[in-house]
Protein backbone atom coordinates (compact mmCIF):
# COMPACT_ATOMS: atom_id res chain seq x y z
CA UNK A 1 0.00 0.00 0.00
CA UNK A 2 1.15 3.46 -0.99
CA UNK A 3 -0.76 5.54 0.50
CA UNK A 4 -4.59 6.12 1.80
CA UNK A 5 -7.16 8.97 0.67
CA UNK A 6 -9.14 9.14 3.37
CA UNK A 7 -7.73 9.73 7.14
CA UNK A 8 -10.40 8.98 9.12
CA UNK A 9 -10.13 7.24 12.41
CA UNK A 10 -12.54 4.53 11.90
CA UNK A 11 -10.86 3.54 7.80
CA UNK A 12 -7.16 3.57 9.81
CA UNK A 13 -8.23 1.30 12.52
CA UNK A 14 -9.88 -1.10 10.13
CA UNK A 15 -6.70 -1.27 7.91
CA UNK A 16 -4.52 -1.72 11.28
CA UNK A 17 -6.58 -4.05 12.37
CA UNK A 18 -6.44 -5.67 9.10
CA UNK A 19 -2.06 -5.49 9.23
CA UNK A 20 -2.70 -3.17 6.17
CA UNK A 21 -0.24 -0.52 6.45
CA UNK A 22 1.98 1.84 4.07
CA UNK A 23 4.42 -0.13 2.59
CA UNK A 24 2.43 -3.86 2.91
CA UNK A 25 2.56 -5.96 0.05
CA UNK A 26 -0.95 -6.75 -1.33
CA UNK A 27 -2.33 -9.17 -3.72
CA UNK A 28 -5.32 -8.92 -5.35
CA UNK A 29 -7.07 -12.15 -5.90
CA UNK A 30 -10.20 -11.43 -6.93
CA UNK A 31 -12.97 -8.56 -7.78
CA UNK A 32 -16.68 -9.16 -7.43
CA UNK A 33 -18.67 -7.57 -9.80
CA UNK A 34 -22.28 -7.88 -7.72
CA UNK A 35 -21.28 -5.45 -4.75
CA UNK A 36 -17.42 -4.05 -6.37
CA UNK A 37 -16.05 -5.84 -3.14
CA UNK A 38 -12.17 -7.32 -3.67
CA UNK A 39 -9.94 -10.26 -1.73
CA UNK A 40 -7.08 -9.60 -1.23
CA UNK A 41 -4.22 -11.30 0.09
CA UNK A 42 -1.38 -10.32 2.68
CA UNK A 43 1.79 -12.28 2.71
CA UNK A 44 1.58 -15.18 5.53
CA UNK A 45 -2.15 -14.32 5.92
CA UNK A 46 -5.01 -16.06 4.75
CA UNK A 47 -6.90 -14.06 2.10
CA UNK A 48 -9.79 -11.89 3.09
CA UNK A 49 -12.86 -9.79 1.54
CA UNK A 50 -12.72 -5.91 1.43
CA UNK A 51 -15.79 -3.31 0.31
CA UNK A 52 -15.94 -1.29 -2.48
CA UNK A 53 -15.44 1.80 -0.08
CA UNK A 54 -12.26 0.25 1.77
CA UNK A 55 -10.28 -1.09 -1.65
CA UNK A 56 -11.24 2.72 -3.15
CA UNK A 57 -9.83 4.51 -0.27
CA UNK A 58 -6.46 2.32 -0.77
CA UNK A 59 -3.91 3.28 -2.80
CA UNK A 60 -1.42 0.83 -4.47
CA UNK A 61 1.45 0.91 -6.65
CA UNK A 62 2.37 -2.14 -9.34
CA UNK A 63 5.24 -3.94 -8.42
């Protein structure tokens, strides 16, 4: 992750609570059309489902 658009409290704790910070590594495994939601996948974690309003406010860089 590069960098995040919105600053609120609540979107920070998530991604903390998540181990999504600046600099993590993360792989997109899927996008699902019906609600725009997206797993994703953190090195040694299992993969996990993020909304359409998280995965927007995330910003990534191509390795």
């Amino acid at each position: 992750m590069a960098a995040v658009n919105d600053q609120s409290t609540a979107l920070l704790e998530f991604l903390n609570a998540k181990g999504i910070k600046l600099g993590t590594q993360i792989e997109v495994i899927e996008r699902y059309e019906f609600d725009n939601s997206v797993e994703i996948k953190i090195k040694n974690q299992p993969a996990f489902t993020i909304s359409e309003q998280v995965s927007k406010n995330i910003l990534v860089r191509p390795l």
